[in-house]
N, C-alpha and C. Protein backbone atom coordinates (compact mmCIF):
# COMPACT_ATOMS: atom_id res chain seq x y z
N UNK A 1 -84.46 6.31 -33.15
CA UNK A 1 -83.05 6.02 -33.07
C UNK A 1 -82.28 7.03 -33.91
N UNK A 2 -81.04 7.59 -33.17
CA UNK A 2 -80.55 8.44 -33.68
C UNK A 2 -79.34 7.90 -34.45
N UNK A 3 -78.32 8.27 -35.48
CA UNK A 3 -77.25 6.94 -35.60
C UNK A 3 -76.33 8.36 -36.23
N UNK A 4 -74.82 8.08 -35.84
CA UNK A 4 -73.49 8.66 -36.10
C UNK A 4 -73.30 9.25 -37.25
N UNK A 5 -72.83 10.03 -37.95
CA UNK A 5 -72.32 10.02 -39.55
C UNK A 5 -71.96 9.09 -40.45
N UNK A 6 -71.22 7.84 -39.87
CA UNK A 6 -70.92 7.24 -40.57
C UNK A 6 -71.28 5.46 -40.28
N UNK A 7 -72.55 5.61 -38.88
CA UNK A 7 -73.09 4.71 -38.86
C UNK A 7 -72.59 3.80 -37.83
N UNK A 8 -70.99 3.69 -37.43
CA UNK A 8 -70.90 3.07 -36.20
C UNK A 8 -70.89 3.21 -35.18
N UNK A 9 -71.78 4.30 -34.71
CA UNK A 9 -72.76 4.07 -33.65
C UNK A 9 -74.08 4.89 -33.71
N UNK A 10 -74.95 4.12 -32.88
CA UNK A 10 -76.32 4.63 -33.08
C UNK A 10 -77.01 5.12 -31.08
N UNK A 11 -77.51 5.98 -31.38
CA UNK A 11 -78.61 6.03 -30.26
C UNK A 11 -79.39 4.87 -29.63
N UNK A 12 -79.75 4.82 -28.91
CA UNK A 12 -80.76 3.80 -28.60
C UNK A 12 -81.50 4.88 -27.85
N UNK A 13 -83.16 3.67 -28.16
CA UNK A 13 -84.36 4.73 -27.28
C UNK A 13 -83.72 4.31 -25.69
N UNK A 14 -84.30 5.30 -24.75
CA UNK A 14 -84.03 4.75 -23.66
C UNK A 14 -84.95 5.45 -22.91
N UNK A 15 -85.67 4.42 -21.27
CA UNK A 15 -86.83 5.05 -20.77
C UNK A 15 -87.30 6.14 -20.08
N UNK A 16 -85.94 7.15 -20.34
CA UNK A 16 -85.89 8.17 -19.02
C UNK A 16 -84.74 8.86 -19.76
N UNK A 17 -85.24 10.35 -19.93
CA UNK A 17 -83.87 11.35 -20.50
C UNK A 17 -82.59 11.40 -20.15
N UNK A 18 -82.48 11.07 -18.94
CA UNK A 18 -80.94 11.07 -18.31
C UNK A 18 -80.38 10.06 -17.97
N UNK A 19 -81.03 8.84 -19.11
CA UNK A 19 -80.31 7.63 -19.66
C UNK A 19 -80.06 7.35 -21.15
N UNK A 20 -78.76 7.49 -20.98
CA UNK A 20 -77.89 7.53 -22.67
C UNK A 20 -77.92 6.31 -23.23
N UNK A 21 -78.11 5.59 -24.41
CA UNK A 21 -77.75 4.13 -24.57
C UNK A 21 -77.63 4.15 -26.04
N UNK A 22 -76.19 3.61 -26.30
CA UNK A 22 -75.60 3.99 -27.56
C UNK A 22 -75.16 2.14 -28.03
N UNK A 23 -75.79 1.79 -28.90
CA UNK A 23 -74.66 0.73 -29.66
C UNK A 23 -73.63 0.57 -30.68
N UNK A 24 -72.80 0.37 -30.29
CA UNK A 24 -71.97 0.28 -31.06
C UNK A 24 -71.46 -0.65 -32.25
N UNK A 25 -71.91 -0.71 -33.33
CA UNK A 25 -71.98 -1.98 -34.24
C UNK A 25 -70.75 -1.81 -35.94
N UNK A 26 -69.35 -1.14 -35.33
CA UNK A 26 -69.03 -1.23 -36.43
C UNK A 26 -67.57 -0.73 -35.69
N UNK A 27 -66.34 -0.75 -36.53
CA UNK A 27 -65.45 0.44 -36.40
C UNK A 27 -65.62 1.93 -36.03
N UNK A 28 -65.42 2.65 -35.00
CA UNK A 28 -65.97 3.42 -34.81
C UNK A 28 -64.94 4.33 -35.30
N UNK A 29 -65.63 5.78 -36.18
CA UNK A 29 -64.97 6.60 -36.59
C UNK A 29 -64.89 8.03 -36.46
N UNK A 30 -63.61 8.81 -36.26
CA UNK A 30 -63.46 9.88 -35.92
C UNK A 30 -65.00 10.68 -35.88
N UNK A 31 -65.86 11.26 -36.54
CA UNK A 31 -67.01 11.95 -37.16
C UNK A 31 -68.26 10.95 -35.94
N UNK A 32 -67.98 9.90 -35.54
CA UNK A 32 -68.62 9.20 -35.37
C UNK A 32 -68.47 9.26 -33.59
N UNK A 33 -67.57 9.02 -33.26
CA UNK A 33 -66.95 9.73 -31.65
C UNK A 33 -67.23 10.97 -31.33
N UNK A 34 -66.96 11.89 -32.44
CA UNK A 34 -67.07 13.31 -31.86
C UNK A 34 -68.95 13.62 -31.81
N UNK A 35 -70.07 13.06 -32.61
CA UNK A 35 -70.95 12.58 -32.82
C UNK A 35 -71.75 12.54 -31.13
N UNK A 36 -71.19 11.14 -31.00
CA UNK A 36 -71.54 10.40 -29.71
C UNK A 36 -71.21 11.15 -28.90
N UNK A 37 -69.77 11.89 -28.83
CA UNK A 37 -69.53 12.76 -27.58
C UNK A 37 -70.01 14.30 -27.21
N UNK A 38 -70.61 14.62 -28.41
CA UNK A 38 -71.64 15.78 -28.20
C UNK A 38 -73.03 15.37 -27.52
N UNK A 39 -73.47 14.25 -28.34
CA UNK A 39 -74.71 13.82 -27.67
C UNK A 39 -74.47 13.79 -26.14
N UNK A 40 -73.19 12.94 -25.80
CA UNK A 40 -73.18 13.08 -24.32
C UNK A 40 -72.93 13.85 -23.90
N UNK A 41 -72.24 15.39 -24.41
CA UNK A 41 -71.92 16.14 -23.42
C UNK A 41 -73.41 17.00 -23.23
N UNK A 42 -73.81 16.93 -24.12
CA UNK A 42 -75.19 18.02 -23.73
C UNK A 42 -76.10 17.32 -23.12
N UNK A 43 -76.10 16.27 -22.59
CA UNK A 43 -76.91 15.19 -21.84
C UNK A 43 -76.39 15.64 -20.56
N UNK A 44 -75.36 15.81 -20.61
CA UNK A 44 -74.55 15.91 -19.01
C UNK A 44 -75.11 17.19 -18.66
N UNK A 45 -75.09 18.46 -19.70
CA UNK A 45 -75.25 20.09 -19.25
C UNK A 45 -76.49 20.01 -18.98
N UNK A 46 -77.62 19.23 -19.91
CA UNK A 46 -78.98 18.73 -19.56
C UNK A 46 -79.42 18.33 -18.59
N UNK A 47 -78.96 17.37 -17.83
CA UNK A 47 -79.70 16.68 -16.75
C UNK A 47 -78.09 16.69 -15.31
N UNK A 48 -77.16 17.27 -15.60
CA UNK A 48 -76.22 17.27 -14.28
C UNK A 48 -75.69 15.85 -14.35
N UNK A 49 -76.91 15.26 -13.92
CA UNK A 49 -75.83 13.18 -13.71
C UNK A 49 -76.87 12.41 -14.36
N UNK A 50 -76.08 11.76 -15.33
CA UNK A 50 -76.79 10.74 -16.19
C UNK A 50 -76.46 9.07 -15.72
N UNK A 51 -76.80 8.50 -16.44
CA UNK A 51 -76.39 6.79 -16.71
C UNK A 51 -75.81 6.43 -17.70
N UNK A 52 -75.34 5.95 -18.59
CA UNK A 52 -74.55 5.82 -19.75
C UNK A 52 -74.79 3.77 -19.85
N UNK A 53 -75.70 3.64 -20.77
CA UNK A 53 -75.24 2.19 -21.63
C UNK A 53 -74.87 1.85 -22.61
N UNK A 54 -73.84 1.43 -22.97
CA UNK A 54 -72.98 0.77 -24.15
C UNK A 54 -73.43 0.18 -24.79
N UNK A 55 -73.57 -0.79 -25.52
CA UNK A 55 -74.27 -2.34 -26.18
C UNK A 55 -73.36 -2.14 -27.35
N UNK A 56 -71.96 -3.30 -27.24
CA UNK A 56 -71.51 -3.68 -28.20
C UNK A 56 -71.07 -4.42 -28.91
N UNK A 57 -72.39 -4.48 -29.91
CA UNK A 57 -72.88 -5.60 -30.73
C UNK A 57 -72.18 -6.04 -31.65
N UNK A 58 -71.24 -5.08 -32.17
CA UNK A 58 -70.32 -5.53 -33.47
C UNK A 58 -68.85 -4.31 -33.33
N UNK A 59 -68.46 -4.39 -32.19
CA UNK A 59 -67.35 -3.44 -31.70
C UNK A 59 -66.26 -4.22 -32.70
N UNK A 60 -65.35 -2.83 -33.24
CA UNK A 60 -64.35 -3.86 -34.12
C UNK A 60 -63.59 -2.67 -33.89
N UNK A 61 -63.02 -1.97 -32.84
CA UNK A 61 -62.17 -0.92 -32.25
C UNK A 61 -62.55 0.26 -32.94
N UNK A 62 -61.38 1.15 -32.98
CA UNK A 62 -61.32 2.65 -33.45
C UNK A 62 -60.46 3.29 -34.09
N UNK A 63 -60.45 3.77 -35.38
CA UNK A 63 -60.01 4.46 -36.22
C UNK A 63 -58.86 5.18 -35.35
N UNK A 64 -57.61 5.52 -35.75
CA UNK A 64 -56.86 6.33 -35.10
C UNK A 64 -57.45 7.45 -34.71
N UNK A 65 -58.14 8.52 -35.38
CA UNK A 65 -58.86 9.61 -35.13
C UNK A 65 -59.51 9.65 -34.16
N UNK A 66 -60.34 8.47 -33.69
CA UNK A 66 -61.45 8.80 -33.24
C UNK A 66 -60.68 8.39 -31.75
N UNK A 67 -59.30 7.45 -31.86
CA UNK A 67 -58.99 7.25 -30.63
C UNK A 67 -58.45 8.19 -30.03
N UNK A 68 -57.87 9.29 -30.63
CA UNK A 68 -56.77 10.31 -30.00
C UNK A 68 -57.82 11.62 -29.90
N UNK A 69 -58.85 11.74 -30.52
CA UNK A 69 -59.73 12.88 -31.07
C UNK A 69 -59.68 14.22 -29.08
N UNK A 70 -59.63 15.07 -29.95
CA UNK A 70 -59.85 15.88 -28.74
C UNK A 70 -60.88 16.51 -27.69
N UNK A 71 -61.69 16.55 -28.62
CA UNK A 71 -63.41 17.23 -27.96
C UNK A 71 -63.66 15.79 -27.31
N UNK A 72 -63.97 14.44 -27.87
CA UNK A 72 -63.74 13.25 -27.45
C UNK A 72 -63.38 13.00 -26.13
N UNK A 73 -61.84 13.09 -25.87
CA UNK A 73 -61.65 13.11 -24.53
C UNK A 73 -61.52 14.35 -23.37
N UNK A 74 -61.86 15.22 -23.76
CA UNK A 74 -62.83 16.18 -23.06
C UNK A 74 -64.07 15.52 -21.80
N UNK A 75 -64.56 15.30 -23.01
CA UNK A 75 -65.85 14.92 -22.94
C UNK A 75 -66.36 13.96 -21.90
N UNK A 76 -64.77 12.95 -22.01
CA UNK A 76 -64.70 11.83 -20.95
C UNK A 76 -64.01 12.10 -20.23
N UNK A 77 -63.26 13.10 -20.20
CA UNK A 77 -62.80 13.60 -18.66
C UNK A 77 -63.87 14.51 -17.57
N UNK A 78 -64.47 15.13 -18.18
CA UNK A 78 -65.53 15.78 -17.40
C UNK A 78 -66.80 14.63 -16.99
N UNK A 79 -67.07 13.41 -18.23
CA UNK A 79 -67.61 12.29 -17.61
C UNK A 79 -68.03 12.07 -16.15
N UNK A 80 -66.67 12.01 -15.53
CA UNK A 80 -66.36 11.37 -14.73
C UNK A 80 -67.59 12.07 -13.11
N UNK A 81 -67.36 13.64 -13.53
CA UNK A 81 -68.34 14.13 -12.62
C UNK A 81 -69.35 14.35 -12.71
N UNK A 82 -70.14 13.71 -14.29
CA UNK A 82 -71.51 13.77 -14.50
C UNK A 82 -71.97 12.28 -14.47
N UNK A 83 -71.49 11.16 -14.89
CA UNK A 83 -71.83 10.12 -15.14
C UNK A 83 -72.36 9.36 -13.74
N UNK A 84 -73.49 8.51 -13.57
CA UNK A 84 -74.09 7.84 -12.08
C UNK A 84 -73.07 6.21 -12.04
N UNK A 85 -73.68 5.54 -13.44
CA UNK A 85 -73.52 4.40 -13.34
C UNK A 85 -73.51 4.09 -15.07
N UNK A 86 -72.39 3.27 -15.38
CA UNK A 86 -72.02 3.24 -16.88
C UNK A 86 -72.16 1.60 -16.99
N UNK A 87 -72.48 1.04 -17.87
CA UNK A 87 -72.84 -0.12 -17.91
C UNK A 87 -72.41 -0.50 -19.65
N UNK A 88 -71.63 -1.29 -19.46
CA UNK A 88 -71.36 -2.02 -21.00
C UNK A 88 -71.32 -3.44 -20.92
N UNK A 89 -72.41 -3.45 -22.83
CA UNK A 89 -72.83 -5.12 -22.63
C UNK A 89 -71.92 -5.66 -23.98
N UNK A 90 -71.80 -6.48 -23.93
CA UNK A 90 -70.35 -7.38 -24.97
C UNK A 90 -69.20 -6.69 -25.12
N UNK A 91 -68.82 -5.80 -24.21
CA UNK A 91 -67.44 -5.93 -24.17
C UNK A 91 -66.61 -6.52 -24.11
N UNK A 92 -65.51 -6.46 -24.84
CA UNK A 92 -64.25 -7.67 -25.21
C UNK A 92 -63.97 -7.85 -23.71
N UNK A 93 -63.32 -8.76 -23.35
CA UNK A 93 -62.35 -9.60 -22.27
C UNK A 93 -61.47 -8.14 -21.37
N UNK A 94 -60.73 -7.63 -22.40
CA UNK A 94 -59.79 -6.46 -21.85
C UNK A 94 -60.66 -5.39 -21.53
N UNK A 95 -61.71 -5.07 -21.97
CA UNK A 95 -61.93 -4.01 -21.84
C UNK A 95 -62.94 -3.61 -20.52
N UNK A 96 -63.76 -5.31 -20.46
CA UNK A 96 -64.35 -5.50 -19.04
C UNK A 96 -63.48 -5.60 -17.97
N UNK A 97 -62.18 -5.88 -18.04
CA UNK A 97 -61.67 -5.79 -16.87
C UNK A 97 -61.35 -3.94 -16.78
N UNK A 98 -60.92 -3.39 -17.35
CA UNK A 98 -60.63 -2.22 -17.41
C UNK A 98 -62.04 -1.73 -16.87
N UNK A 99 -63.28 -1.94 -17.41
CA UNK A 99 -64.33 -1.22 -16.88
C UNK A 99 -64.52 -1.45 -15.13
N UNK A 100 -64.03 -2.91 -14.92
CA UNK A 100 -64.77 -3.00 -13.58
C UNK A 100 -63.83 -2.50 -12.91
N UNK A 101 -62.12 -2.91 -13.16
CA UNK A 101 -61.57 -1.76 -12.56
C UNK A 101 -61.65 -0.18 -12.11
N UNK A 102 -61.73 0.40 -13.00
CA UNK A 102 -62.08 1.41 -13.39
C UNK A 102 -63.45 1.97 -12.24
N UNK A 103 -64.28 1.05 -11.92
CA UNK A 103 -65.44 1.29 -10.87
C UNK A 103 -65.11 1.24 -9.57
N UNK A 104 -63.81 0.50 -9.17
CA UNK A 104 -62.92 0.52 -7.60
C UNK A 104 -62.79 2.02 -7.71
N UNK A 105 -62.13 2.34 -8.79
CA UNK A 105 -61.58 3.47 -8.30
C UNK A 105 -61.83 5.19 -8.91
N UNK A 106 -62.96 5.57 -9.43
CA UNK A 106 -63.43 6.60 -9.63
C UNK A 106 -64.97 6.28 -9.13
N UNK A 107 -65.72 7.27 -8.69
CA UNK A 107 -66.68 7.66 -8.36
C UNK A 107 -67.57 7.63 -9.48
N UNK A 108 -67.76 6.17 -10.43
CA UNK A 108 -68.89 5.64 -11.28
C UNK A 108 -68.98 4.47 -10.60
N UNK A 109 -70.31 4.18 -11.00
CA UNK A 109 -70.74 2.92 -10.63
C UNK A 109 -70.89 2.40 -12.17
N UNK A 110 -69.65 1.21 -12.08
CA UNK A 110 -69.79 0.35 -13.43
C UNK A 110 -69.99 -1.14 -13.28
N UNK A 111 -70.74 -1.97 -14.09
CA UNK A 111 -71.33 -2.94 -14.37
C UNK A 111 -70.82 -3.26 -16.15
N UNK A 112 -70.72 -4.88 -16.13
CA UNK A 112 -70.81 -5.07 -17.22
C UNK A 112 -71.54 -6.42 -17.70
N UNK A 113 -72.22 -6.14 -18.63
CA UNK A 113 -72.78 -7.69 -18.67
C UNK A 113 -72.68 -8.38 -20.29
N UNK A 114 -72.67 -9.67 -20.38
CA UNK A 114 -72.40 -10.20 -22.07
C UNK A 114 -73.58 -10.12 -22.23
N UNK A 115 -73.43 -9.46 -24.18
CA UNK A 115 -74.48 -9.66 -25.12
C UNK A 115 -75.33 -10.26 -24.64
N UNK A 116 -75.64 -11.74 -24.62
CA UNK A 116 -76.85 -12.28 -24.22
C UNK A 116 -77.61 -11.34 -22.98
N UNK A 117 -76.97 -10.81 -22.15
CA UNK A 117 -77.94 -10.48 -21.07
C UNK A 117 -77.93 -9.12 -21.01
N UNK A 118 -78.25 -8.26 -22.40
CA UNK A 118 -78.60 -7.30 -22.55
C UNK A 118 -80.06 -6.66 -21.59
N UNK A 119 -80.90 -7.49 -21.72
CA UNK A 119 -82.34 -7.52 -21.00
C UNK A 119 -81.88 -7.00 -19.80
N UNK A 120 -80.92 -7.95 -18.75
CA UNK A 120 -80.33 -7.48 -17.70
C UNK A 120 -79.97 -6.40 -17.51
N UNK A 121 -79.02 -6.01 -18.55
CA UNK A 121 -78.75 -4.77 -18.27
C UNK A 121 -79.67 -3.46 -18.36
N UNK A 122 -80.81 -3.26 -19.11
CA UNK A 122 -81.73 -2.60 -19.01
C UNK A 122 -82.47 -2.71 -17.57
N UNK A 123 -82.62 -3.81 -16.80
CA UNK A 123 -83.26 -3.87 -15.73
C UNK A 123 -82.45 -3.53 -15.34
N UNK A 124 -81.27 -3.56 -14.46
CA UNK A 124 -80.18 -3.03 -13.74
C UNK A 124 -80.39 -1.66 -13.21
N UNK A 125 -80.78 -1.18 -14.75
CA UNK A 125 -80.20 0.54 -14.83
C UNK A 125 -81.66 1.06 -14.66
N UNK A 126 -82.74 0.42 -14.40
CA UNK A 126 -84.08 0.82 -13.83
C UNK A 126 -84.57 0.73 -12.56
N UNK A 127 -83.46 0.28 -11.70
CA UNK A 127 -83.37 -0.08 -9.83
C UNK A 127 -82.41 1.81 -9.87
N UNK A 128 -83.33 1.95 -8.96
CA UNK A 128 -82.47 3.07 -8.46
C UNK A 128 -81.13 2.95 -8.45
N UNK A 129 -80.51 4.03 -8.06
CA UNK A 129 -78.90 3.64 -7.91
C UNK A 129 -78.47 3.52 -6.98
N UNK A 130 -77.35 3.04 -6.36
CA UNK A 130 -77.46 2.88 -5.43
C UNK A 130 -76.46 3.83 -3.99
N UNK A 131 -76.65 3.86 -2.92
CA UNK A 131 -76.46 4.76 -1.96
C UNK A 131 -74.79 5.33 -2.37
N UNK A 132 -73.91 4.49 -3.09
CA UNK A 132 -72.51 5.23 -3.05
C UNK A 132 -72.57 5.74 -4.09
N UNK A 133 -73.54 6.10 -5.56
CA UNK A 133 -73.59 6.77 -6.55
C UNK A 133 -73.75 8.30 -6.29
């Protein structure tokens, strides 16, 4: 396990290189975003199209920095044409609707599932993907 500078967020192992899985267990901070968003961008130059899983276990938002940060949203704008299928587990209320929204209408396939059915979500993201990915 790999973990941020300042600890709110960490790597997770995951079973296949061109699956990312990051938890998130704290305030997340500027050093800590730009962190995570290197890991992902060289995942993307690495493997072309990845998977991306969330798990957030102790999400308590984001430092101004890390929300406005620039390499950051880079990172998630180019996302959009590397990423297969993005999957986040305990996401707040708002932010799951935003995710599943968010899957009508860009070319990711997103899923979200609560904490408890983390397990799920690991199986999910081990079924192939599927024909509109």
């Amino acid at each position: 396990m790999n973990a941020a500078p300042d600890g709110s967020v960490i790597q997770r192992e995951a079973p296949r290189p061109d699956l990312l899985a990051f938890e998130i267990k704290d305030k997340i901070t500027k050093p800590d975003i730009e962190w995570m968003s290197s890991v992902t961008d060289t995942a993307m130059q690495a493997h072309g199209k990845i998977d991306m899983l969330i798990i957030m276990s102790n999400y308590e938002g984001s430092d101004l920095g890390a929300t406005f940060d620039g390499y950051a949203a880079s990172v998630k704008a180019r996302s959009v044409a590397h990423i297969q299928r993005y999957v986040v587990v305990g996401a707040p209320t708002m932010a799951k609707a935003m995710i599943n929204l968010s899957g009508m209408i860009m070319p990711v396939e997103t899923k979200t599932f609560d904490l408890d059915e983390e397990p799920a979500a690991w199986a999910w993201l081990a079924q192939a993907p599927t024909a509109a990915s």
